[in-house]
C-alpha atoms as a PDB file:
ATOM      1  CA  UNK A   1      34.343  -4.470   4.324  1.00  0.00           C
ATOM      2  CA  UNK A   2      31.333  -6.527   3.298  1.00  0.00           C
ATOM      3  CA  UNK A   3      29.680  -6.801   0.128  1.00  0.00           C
ATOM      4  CA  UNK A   4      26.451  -4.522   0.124  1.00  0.00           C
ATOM      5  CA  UNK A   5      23.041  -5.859  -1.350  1.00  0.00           C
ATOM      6  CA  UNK A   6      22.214  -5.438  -4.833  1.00  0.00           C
ATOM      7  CA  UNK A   7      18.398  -3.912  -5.211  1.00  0.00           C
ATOM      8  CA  UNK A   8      18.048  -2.961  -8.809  1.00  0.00           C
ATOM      9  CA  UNK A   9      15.505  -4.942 -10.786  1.00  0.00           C
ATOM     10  CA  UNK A  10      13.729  -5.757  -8.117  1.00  0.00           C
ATOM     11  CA  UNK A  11      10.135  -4.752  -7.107  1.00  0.00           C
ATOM     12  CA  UNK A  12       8.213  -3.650  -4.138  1.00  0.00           C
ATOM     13  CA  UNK A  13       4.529  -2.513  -4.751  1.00  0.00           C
ATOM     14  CA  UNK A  14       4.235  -0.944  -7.630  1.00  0.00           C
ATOM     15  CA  UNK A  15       8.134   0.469  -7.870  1.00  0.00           C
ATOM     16  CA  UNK A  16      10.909  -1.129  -9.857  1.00  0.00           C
ATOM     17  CA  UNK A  17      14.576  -0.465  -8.674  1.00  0.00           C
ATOM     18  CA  UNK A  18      16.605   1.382 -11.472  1.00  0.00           C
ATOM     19  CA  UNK A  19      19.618   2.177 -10.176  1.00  0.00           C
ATOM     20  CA  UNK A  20      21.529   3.232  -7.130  1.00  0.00           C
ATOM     21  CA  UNK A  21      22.318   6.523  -6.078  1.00  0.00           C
ATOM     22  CA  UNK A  22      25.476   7.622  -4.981  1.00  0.00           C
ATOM     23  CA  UNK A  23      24.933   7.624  -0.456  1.00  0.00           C
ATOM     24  CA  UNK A  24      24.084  10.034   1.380  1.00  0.00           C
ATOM     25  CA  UNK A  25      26.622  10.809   5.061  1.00  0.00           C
ATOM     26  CA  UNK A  26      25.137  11.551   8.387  1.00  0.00           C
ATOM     27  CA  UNK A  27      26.040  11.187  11.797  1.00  0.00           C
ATOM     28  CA  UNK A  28      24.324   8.707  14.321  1.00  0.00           C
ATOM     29  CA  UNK A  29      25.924   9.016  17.818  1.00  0.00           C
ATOM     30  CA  UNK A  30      29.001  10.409  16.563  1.00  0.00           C
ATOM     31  CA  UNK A  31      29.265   7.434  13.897  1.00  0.00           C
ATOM     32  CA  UNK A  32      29.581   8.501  10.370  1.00  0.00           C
ATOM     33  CA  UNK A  33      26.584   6.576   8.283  1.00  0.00           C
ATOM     34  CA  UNK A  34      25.257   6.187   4.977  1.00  0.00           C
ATOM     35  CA  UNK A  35      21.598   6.027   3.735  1.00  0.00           C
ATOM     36  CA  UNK A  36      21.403   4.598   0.505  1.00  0.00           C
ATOM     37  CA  UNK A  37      18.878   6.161  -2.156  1.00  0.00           C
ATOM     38  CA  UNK A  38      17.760   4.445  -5.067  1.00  0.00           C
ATOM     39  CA  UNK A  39      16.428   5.673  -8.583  1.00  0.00           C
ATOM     40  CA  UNK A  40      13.228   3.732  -9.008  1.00  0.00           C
ATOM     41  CA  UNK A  41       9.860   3.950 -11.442  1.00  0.00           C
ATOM     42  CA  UNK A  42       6.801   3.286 -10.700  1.00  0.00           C
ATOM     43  CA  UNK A  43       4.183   1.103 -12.958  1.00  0.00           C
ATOM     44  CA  UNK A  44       2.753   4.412 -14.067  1.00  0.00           C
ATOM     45  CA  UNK A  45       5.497   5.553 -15.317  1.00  0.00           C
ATOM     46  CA  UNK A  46       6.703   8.127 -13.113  1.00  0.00           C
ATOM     47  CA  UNK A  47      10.058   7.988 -11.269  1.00  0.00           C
ATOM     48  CA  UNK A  48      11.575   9.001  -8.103  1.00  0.00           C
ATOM     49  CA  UNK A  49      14.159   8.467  -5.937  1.00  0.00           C
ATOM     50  CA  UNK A  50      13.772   6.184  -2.773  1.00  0.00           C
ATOM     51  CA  UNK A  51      15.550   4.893   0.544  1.00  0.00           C
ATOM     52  CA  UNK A  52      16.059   1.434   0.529  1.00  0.00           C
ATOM     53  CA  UNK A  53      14.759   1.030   3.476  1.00  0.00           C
ATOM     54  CA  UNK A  54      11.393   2.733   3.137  1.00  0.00           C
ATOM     55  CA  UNK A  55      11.235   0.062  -0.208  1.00  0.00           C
ATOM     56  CA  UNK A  56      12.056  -2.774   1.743  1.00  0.00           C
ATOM     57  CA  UNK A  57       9.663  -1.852   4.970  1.00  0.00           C
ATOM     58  CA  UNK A  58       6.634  -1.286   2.426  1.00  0.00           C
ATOM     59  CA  UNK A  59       6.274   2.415   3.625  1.00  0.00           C
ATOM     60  CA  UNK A  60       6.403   3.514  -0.393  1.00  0.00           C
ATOM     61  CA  UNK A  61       4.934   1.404  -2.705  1.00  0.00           C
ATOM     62  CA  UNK A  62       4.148   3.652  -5.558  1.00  0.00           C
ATOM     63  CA  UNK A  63       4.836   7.523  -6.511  1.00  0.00           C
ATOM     64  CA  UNK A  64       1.494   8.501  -4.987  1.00  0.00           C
ATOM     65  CA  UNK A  65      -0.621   6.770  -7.391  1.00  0.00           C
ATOM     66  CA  UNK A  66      -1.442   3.631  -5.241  1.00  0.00           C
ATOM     67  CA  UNK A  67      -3.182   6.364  -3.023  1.00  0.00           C
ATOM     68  CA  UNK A  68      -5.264   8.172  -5.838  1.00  0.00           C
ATOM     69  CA  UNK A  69      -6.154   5.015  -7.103  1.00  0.00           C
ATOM     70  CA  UNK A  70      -7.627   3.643  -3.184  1.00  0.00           C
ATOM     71  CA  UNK A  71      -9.367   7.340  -3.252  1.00  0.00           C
ATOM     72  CA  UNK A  72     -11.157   6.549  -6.304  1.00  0.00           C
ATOM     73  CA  UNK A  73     -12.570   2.996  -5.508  1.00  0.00           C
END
């Protein structure tokens, strides 16, 4: 079995990688999968829990600030 990525500490947008949650199973084409979720806060200080891959894609970069923040300027 390989050796899976480590995420925590590292930072996409404005969210910080805490921790990694424990997976979550589901079936793809009758194969049993895992999504992995991570524990993350944000540079406002807000937290929330993430899929790695959404992180790593750059489709959430902040806990909903980023998007107030665009609004505003």
């Amino acid at each position: 079995m390989r050796k899976l990525k480590s995420y925590v500490g590292k930072k996409y947008g404005k969210l910080t990688v805490v921790k990694e949650l424990p997976s979550v199973p589901y079936e793809y084409n009758k194969w049993i999968m895992n999504k992995r979720w991570f524990n993350c806060i944000c540079d406002c200080g807000n937290k929330l829990d993430v899929r790695i891959n959404s992180l790593v894609k750059g489709n959430t970069k902040s806990c909903g600030c980023l998007a107030i923040e665009q609004d505003l300027s």
